[in-house]
C-alpha atoms as a PDB file:
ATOM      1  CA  UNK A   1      67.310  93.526 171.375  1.00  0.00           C
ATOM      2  CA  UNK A   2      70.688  93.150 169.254  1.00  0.00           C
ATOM      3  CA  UNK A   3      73.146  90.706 170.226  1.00  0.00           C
ATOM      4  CA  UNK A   4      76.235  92.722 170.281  1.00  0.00           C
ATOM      5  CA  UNK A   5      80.074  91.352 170.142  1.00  0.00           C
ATOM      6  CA  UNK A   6      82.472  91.940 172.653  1.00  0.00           C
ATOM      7  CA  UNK A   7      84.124  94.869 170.516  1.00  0.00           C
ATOM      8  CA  UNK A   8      80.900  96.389 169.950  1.00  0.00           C
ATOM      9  CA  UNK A   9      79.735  96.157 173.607  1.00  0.00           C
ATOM     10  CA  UNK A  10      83.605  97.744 174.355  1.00  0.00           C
ATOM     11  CA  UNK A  11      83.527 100.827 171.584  1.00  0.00           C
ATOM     12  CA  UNK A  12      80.083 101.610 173.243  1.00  0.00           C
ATOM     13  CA  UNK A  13      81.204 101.590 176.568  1.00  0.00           C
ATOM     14  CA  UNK A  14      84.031 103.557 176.033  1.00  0.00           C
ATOM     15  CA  UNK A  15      82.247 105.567 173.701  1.00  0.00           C
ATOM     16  CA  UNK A  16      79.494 106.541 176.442  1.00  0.00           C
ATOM     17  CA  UNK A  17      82.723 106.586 179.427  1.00  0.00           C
ATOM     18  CA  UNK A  18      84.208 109.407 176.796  1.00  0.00           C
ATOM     19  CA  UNK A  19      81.220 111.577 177.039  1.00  0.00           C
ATOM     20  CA  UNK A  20      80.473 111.831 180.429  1.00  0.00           C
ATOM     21  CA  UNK A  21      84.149 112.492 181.309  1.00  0.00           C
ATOM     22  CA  UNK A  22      83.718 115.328 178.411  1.00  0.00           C
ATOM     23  CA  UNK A  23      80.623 116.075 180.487  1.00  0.00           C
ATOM     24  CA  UNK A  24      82.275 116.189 183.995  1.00  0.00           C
ATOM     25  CA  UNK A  25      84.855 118.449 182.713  1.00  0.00           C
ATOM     26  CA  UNK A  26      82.728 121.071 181.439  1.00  0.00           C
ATOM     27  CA  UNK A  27      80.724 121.138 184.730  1.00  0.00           C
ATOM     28  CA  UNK A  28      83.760 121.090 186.665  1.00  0.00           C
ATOM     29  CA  UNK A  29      84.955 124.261 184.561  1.00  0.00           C
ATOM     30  CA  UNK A  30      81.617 125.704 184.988  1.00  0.00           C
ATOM     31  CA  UNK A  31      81.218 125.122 188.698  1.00  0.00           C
ATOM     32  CA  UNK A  32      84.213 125.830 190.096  1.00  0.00           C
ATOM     33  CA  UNK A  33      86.140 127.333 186.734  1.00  0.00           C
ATOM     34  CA  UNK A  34      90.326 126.740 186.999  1.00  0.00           C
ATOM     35  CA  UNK A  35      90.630 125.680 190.220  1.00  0.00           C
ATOM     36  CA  UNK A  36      88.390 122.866 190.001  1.00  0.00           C
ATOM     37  CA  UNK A  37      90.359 121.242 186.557  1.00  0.00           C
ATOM     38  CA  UNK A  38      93.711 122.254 188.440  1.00  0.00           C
ATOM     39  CA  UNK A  39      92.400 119.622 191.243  1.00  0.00           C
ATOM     40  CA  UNK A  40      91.716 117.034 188.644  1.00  0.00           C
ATOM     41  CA  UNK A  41      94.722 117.279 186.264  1.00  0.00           C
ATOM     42  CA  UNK A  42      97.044 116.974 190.323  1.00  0.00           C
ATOM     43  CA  UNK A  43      94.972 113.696 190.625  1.00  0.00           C
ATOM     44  CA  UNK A  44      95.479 112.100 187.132  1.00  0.00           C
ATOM     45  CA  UNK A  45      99.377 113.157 187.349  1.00  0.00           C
ATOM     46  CA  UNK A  46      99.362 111.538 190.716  1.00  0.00           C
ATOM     47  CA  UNK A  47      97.386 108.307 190.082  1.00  0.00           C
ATOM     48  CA  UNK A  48      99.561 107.938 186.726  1.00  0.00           C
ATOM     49  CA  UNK A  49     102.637 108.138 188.188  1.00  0.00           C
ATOM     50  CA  UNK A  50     101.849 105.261 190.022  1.00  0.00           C
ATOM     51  CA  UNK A  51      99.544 103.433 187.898  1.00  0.00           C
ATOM     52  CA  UNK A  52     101.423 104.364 184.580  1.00  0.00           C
ATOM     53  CA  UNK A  53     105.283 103.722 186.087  1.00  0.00           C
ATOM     54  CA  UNK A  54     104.594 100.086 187.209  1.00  0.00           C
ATOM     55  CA  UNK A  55     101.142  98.600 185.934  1.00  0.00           C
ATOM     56  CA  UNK A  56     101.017 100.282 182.505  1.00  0.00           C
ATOM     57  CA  UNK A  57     104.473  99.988 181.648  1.00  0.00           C
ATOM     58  CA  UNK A  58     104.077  96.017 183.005  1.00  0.00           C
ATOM     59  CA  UNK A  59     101.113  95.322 180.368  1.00  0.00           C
ATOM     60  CA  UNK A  60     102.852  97.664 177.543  1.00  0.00           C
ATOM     61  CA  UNK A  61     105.604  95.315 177.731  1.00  0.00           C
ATOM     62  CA  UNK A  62     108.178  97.804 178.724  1.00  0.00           C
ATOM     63  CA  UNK A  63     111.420  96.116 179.654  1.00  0.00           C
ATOM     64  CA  UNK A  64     113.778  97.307 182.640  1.00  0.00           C
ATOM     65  CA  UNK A  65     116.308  99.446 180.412  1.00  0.00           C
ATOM     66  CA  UNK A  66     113.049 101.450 178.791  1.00  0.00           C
ATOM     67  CA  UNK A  67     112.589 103.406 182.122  1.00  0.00           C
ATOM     68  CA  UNK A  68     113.082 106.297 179.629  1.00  0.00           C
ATOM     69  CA  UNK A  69     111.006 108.240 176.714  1.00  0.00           C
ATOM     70  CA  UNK A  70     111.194 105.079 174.909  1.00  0.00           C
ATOM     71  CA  UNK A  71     109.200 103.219 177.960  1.00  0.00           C
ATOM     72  CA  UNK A  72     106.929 106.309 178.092  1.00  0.00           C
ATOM     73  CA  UNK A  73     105.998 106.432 174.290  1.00  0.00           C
ATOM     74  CA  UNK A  74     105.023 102.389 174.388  1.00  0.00           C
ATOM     75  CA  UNK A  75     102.740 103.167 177.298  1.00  0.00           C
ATOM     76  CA  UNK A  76     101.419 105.980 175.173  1.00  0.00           C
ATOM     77  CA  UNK A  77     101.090 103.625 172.080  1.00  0.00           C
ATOM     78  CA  UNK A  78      99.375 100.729 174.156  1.00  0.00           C
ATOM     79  CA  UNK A  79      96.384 103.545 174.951  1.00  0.00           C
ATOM     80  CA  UNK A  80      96.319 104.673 171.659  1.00  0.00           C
ATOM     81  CA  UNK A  81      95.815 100.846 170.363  1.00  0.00           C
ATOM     82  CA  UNK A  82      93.333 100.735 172.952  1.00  0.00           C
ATOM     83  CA  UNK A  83      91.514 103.769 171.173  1.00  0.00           C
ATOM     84  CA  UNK A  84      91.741 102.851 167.743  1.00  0.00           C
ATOM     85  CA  UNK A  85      93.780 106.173 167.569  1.00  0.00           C
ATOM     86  CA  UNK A  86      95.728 106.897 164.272  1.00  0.00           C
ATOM     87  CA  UNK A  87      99.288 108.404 165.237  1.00  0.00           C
ATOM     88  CA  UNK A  88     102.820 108.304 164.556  1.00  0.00           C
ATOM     89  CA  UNK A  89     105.627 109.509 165.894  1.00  0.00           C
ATOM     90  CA  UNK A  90     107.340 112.775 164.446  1.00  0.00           C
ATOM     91  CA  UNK A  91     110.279 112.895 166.367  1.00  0.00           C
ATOM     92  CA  UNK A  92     111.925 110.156 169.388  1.00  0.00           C
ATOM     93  CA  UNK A  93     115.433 110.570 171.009  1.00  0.00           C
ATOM     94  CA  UNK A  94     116.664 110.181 175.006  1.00  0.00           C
ATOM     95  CA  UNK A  95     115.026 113.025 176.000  1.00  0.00           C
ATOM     96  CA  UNK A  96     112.456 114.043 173.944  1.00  0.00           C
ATOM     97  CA  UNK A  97     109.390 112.950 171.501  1.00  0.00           C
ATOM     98  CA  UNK A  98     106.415 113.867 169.384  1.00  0.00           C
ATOM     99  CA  UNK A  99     103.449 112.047 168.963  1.00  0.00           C
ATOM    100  CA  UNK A 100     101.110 113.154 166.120  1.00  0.00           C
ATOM    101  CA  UNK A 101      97.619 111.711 166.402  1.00  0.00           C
ATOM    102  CA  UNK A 102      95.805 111.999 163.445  1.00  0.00           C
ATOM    103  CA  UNK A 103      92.375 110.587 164.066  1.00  0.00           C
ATOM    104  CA  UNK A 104      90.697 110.273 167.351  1.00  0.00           C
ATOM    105  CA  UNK A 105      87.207 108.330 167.700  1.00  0.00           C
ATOM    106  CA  UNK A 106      86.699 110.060 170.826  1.00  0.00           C
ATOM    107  CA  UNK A 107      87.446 113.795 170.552  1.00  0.00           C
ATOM    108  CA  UNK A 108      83.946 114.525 169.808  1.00  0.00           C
ATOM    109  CA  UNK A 109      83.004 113.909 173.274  1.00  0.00           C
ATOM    110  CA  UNK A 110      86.006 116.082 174.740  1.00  0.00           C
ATOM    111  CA  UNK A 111      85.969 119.525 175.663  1.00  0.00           C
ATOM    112  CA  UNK A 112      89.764 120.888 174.479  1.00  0.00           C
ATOM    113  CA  UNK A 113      90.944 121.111 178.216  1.00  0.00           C
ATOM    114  CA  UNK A 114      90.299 117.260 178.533  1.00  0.00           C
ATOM    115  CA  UNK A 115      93.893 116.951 175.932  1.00  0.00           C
ATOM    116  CA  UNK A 116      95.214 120.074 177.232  1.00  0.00           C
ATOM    117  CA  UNK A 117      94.912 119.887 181.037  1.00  0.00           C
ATOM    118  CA  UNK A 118      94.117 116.187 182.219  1.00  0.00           C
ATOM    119  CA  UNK A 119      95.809 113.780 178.966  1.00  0.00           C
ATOM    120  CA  UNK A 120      98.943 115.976 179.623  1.00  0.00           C
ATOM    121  CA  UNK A 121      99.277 115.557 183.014  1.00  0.00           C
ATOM    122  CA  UNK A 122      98.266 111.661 182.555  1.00  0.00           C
ATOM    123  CA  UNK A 123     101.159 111.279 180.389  1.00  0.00           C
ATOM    124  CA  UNK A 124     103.413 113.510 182.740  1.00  0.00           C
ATOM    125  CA  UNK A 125     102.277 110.898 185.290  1.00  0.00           C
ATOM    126  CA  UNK A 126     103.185 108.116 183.357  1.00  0.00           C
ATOM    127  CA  UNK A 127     106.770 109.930 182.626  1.00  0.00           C
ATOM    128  CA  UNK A 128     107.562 110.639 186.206  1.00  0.00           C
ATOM    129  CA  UNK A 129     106.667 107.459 187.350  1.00  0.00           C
ATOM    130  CA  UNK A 130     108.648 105.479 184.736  1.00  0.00           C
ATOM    131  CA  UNK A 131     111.505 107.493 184.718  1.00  0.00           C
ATOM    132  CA  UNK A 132     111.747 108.983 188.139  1.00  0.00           C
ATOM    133  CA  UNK A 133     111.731 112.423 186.567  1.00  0.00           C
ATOM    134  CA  UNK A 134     110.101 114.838 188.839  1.00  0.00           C
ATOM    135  CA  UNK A 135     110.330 117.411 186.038  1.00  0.00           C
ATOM    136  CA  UNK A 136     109.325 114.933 182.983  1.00  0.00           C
ATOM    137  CA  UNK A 137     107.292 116.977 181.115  1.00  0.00           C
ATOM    138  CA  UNK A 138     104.154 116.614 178.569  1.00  0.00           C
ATOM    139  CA  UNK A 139     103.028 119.457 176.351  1.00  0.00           C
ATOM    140  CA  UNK A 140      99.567 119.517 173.584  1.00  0.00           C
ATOM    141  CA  UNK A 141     100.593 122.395 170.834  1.00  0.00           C
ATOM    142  CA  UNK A 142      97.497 121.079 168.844  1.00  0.00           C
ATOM    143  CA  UNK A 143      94.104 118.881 169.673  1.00  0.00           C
ATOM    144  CA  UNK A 144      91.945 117.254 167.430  1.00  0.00           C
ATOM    145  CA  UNK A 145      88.459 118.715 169.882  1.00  0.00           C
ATOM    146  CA  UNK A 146      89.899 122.299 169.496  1.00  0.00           C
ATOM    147  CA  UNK A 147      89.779 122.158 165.784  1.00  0.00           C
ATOM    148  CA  UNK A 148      93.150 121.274 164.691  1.00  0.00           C
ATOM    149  CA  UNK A 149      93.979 118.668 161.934  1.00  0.00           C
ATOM    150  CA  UNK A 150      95.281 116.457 164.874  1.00  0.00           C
ATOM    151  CA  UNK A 151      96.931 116.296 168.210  1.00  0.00           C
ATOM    152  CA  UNK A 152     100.322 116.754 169.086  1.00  0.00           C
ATOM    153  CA  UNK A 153     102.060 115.472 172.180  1.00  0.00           C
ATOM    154  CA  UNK A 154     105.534 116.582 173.183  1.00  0.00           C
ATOM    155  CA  UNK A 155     106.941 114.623 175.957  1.00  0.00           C
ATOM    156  CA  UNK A 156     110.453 116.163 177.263  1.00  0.00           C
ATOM    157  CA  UNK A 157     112.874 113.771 179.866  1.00  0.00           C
ATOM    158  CA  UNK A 158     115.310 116.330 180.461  1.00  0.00           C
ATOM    159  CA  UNK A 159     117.152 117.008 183.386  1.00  0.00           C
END
């Protein structure tokens, strides 16, 4: 058997995590159609507004006057680093920002709804946690695993 590196033994791991979270969705849909992602994307908002507002934004290196869209888009850059994502950002002010991804390794293993229903409300997470924004907001007008050219995030701090 092949010795493999540490980043090999990683991009397969996270390669093979991908797909059966692509997997899970689609039997989720299946089993228990709307309802059933509607339970999951509550529990990713939830477990990112904790896990996103203090230990993400701790390891992303966000400092204590970035509890704002600037906070949120450096925990949103650390994943994509992570990912070996391609992306820049399109727009950034107080209150709002878009982030165009324009390669993703892993959107061959998602089903659309993965960006559209449980990414979104991970980022939302991440946003409500960091900012204290109950109504911080994440929008996906295009996705890579739906066809598009790439992905577009909208993230939206107003109050």
């Amino acid at each position: 058997m092949k010795k493999l590196s540490s980043k090999e033994k990683f991009d397969r791991g996270t390669k093979a995590l991908a797909m059966l979270l692509g997997i899970t969705v689609k039997a989720i849909l299946e089993k228990y159609g709307p309802e059933g992602l509607k339970c999951m994307e509550e529990a990713w908002r939830e477990a990112h507004s904790v896990w996103g507002g203090e230990k993400m934004a701790k390891i992303a290196g966000v400092k204590k006057n970035e509890k704002n869209i600037n906070g949120v888009a450096k925990c949103m850059d650390f994943a994509s680093e992570i990912y070996g994502e391609t992306y820049r950002w399109m727009e950034k002010s107080a209150i709002r920002g878009i982030k165009r991804h324009t390669s993703c390794r892993l959107y061959r293993f998602y089903p659309p709804e993965l960006c559209h229903t449980l990414h979104r409300a991970a980022i939302e997470g991440i946003g409500i946690g960091l900012t204290g924004n109950p109504n911080f907001k994440c929008s996906v007008t295009s996705c890579i695993s739906a066809g598009d050219q790439y992905c577009d995030f909208i993230i939206d701090d107003a109050r």
